[in-house]
C-alpha atoms as a PDB file:
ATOM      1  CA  UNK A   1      -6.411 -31.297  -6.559  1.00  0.00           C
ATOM      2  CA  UNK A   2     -10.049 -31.876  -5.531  1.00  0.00           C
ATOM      3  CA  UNK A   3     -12.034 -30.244  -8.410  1.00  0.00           C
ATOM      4  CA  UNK A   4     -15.139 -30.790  -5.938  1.00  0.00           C
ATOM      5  CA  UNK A   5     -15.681 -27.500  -4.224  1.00  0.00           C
ATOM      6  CA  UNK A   6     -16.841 -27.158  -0.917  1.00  0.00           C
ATOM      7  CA  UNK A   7     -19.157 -24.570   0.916  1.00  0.00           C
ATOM      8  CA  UNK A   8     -19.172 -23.652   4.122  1.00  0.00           C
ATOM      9  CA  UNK A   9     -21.048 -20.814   6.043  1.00  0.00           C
ATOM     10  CA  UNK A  10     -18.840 -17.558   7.449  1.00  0.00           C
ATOM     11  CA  UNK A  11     -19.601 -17.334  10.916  1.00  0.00           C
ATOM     12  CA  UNK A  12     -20.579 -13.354  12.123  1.00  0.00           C
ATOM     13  CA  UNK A  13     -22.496 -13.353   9.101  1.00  0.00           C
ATOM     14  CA  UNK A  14     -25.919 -15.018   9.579  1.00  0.00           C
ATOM     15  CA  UNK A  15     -26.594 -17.466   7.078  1.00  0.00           C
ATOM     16  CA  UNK A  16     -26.118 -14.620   4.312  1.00  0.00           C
ATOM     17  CA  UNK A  17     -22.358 -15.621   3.017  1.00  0.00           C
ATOM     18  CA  UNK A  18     -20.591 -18.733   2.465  1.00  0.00           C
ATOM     19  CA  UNK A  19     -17.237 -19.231   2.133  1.00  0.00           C
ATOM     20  CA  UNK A  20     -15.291 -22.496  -0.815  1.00  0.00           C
ATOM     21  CA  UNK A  21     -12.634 -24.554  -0.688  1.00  0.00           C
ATOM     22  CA  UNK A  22     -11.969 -23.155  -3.792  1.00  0.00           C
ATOM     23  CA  UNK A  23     -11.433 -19.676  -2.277  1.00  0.00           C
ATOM     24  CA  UNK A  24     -14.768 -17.662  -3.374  1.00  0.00           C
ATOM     25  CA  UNK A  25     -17.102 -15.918  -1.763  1.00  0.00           C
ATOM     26  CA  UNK A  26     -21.011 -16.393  -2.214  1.00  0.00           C
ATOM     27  CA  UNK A  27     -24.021 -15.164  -1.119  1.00  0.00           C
ATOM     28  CA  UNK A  28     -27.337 -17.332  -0.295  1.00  0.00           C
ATOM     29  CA  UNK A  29     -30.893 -17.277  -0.810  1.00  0.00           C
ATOM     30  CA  UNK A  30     -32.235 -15.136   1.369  1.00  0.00           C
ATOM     31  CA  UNK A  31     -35.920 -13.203   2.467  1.00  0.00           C
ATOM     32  CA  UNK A  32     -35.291  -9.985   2.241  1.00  0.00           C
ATOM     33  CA  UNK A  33     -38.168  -6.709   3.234  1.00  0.00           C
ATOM     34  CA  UNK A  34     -38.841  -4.537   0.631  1.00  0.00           C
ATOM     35  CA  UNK A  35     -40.627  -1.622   0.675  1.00  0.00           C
ATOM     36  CA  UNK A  36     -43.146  -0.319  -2.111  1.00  0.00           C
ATOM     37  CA  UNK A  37     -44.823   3.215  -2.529  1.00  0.00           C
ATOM     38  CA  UNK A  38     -47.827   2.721  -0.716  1.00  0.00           C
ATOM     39  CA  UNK A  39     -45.763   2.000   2.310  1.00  0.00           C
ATOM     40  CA  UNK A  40     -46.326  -1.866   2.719  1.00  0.00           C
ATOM     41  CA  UNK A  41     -43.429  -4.084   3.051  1.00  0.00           C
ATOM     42  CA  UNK A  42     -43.889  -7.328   0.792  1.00  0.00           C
ATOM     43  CA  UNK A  43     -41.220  -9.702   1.240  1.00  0.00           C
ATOM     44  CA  UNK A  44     -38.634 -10.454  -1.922  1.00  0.00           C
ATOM     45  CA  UNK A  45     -36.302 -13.056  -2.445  1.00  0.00           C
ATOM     46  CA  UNK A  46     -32.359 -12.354  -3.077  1.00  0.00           C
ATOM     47  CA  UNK A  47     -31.559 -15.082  -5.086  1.00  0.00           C
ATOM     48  CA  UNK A  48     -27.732 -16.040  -4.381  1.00  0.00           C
ATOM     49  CA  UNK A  49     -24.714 -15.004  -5.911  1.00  0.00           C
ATOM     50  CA  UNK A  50     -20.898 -15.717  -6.274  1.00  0.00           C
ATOM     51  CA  UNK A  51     -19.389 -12.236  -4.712  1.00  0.00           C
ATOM     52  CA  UNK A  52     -17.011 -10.473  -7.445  1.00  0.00           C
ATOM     53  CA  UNK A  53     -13.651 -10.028  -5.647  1.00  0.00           C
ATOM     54  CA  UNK A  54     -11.456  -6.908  -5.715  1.00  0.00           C
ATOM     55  CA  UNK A  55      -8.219  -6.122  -5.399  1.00  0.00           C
ATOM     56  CA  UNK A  56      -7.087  -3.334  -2.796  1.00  0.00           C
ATOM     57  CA  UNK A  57      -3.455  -1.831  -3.148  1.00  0.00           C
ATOM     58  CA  UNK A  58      -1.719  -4.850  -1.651  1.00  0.00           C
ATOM     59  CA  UNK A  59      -2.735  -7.391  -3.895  1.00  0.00           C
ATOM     60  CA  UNK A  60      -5.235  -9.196  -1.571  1.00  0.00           C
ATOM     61  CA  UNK A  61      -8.600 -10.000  -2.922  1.00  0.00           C
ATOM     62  CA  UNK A  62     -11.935  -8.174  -1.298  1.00  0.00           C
ATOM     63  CA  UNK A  63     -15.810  -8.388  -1.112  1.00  0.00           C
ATOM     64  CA  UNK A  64     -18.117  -6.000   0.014  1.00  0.00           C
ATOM     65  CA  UNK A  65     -20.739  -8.184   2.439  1.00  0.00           C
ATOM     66  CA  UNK A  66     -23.755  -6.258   4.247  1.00  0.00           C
ATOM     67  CA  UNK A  67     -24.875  -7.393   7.596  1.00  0.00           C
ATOM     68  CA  UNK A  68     -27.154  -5.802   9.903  1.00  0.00           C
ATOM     69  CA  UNK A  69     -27.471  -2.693   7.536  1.00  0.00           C
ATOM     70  CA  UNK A  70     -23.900  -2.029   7.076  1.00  0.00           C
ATOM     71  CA  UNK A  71     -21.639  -2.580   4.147  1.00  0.00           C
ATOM     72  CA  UNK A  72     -18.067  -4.087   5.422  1.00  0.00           C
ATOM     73  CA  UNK A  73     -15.057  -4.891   3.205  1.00  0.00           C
ATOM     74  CA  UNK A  74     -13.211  -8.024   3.948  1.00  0.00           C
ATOM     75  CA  UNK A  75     -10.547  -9.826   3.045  1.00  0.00           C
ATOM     76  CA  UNK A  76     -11.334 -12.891   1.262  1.00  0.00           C
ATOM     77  CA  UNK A  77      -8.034 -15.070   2.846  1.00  0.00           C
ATOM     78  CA  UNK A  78      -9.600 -14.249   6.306  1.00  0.00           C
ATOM     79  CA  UNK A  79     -13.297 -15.453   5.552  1.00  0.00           C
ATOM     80  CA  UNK A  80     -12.160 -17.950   4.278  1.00  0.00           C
ATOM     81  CA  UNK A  81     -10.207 -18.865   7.280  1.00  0.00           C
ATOM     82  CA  UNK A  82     -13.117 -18.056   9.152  1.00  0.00           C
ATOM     83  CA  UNK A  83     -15.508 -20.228   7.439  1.00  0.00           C
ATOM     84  CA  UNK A  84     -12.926 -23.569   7.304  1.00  0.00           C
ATOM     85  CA  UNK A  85     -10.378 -22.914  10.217  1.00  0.00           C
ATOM     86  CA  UNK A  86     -12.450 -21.409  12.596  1.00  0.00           C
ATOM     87  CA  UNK A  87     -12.282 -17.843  14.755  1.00  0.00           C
ATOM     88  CA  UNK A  88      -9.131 -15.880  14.904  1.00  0.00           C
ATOM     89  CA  UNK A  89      -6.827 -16.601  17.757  1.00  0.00           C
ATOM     90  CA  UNK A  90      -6.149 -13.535  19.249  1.00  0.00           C
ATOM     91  CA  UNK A  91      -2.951 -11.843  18.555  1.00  0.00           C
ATOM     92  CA  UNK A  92      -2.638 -13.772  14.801  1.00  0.00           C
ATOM     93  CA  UNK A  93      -3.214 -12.488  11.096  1.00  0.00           C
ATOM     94  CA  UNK A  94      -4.407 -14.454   8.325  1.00  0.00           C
ATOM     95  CA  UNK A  95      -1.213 -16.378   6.564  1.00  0.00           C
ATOM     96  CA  UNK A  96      -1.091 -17.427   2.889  1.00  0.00           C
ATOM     97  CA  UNK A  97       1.426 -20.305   2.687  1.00  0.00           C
ATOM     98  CA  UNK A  98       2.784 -19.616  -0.419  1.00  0.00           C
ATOM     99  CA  UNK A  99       2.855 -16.014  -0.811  1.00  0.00           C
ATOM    100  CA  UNK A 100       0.370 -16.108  -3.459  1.00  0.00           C
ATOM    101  CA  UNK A 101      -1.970 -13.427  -2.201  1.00  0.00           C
ATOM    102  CA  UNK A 102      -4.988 -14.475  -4.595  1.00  0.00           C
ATOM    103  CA  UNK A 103      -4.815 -17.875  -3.461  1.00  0.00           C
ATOM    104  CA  UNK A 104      -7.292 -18.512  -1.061  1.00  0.00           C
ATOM    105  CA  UNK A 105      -7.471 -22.472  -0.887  1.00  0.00           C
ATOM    106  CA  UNK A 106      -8.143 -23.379   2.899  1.00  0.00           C
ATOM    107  CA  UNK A 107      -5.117 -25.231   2.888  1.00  0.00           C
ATOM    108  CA  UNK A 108      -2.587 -22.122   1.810  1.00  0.00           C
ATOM    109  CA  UNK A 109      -4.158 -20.330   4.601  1.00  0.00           C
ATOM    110  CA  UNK A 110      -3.400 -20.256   8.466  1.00  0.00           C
ATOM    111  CA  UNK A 111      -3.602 -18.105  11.230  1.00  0.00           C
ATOM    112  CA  UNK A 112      -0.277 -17.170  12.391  1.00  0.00           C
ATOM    113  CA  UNK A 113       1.835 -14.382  14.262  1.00  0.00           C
ATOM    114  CA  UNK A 114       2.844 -10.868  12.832  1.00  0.00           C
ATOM    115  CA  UNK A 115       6.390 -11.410  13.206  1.00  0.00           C
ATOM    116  CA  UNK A 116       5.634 -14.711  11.098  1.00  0.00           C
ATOM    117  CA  UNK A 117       3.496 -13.141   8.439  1.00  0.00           C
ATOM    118  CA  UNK A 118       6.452 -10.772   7.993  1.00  0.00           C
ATOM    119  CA  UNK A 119       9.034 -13.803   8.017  1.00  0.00           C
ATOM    120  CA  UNK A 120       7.028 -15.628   4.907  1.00  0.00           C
ATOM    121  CA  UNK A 121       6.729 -12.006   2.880  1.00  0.00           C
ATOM    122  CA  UNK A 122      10.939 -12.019   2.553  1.00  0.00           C
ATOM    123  CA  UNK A 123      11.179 -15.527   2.274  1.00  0.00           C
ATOM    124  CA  UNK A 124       8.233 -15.252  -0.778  1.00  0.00           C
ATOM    125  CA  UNK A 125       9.825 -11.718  -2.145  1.00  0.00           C
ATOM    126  CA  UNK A 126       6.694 -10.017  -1.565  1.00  0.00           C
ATOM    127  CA  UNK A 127       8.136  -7.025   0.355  1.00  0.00           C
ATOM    128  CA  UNK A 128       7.340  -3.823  -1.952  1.00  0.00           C
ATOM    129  CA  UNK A 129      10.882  -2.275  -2.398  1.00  0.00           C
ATOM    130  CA  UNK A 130      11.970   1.386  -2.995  1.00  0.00           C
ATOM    131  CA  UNK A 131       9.741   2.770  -5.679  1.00  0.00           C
ATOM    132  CA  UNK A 132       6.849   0.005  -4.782  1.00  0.00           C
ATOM    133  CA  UNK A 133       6.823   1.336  -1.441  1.00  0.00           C
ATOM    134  CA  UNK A 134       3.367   3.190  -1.249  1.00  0.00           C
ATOM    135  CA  UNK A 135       4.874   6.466   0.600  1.00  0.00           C
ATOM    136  CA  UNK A 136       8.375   6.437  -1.842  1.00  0.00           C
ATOM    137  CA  UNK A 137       9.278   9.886  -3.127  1.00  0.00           C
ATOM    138  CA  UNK A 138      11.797   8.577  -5.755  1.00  0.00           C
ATOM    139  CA  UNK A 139      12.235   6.113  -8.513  1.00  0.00           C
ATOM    140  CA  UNK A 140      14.627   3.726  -9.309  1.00  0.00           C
ATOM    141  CA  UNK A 141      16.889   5.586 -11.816  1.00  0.00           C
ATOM    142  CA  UNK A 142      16.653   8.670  -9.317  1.00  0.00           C
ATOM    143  CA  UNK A 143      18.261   6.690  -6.185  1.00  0.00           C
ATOM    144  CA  UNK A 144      20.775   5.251  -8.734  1.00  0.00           C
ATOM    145  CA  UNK A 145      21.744   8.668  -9.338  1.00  0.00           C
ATOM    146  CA  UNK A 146      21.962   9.863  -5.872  1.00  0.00           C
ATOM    147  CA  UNK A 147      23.993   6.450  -5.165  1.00  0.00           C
ATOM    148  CA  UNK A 148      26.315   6.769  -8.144  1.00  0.00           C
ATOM    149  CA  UNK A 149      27.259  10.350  -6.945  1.00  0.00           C
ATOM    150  CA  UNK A 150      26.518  11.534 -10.022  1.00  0.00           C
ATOM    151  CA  UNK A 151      24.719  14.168  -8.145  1.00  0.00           C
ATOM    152  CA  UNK A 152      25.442  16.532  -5.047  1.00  0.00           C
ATOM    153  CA  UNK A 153      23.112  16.738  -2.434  1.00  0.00           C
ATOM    154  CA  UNK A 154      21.938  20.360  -3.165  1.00  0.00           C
ATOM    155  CA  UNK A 155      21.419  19.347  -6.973  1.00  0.00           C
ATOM    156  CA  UNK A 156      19.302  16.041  -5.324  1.00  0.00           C
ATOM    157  CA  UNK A 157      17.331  18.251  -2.785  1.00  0.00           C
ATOM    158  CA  UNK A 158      16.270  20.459  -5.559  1.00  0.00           C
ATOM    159  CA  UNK A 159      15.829  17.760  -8.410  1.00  0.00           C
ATOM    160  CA  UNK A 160      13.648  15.224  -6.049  1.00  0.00           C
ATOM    161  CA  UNK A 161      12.052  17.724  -3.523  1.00  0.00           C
ATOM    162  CA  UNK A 162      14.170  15.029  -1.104  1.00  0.00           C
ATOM    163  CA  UNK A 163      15.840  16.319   2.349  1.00  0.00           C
ATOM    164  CA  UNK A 164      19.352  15.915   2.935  1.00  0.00           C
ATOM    165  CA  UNK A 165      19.173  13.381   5.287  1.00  0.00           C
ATOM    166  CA  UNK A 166      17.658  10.619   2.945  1.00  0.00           C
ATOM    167  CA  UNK A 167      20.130  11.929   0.008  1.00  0.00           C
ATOM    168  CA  UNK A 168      22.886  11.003   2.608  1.00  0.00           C
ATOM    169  CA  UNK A 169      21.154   7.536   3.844  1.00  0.00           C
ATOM    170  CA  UNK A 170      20.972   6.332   0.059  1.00  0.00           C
ATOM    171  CA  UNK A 171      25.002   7.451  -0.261  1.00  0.00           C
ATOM    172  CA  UNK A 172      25.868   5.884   2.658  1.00  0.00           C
ATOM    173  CA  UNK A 173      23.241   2.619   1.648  1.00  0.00           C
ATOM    174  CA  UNK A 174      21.147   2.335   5.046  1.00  0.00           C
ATOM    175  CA  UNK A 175      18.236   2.996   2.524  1.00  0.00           C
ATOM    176  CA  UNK A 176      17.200   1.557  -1.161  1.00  0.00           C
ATOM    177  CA  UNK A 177      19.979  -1.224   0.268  1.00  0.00           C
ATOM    178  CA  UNK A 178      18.959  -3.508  -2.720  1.00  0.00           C
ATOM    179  CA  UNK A 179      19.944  -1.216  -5.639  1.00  0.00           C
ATOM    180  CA  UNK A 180      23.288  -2.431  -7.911  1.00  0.00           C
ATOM    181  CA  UNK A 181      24.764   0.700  -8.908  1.00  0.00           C
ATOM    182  CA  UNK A 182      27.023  -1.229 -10.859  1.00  0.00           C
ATOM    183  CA  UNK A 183      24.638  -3.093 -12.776  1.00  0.00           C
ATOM    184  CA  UNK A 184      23.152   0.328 -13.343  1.00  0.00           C
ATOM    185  CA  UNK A 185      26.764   1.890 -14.449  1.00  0.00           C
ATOM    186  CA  UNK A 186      26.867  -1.079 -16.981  1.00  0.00           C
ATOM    187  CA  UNK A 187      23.410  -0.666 -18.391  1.00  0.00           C
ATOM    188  CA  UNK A 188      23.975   2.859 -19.038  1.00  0.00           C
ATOM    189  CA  UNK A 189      27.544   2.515 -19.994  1.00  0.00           C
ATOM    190  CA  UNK A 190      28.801   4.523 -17.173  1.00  0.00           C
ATOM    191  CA  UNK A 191      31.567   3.027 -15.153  1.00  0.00           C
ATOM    192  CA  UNK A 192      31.031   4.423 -11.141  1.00  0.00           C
ATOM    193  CA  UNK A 193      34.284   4.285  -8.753  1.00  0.00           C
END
């Protein structure tokens, strides 16, 4: 790997942010109006910085960059993509190649199509299953229950605040498909027919 780190300047930004081939985010040097109590406006300098990145609730790294007086998140895979790839293509989302959301190297990134994006998040194992899932009602050890038949569907309705319908989707497995109720059974020493 080249330990030599590039920058390069993210376009729709001014010359305010730069984008590295290492993946970060930085801000440059930069004249900036101030304003003092007697109403003049002497001019300061903000001195650069590396941008601290955070996390949102899929994983994928954010900064907060200001640009014409507004504050914007964005995704750091995109400007970075911006910055060494070029505009996005319409119609395509920002790709990492090896499902490592946090790595933002130019060269794990493309542009690419939704129904590919999708396509590499099963083939990495990245798609959040039934508890994960942000909107899930239930847990793990709850669906196993409902999918052992260990419980009726009155019982479940009343237990998980759940309507029938999704107690008799888990039964009939068209949903938390990738539970083992048999690996369950044998943790818990319960054999299920």
């Amino acid at each position: 790997m080249n330990s030599t780190e590039i920058w390069k300047m993210i376009p729709g930004y001014g010359d305010y942010y730069e984008a590295s081939s290492l993946g970060r985010i930085r801000s440059i040097d930069r004249r900036v109006n101030g304003f003092s109590a007697r109403g003049n406006r002497p001019v300061k300098i903000r001195r650069s910085e590396h941008l601290i990145s955070q996390s949102i609730r899929h994983g994928y790294p954010y900064v907060n960059l200001y640009w014409d007086g507004k504050e914007k998140h964005e995704q750091v895979h995109t400007l970075v993509l911006l910055a060494f790839v070029g505009a996005r293509p319409d119609g395509m989302q920002a790709c990492h190649n090896n499902g490592i959301r946090k790595d933002n190297r130019p060269e794990n990134l493309r542009w690419d199509t939704f129904k590919s994006n999708q396509e590499d998040i099963d083939a990495h194992g990245n798609r959040p299953k039934g508890g994960d899932v942000g909107t899930a009602k239930l847990s793990e050890e709850a669906a196993l229950e409902i999918l052992s038949g260990s419980i009726g569907p009155a019982a479940a309705v009343r237990k998980f605040g759940i309507g029938r319908t999704q107690y008799y989707r888990i039964r009939n497995g068209k949903s938390w498909q990738h539970l083992n109720v048999n690996a369950f059974g044998a943790q818990h020493g319960v054999e299920f027919a």
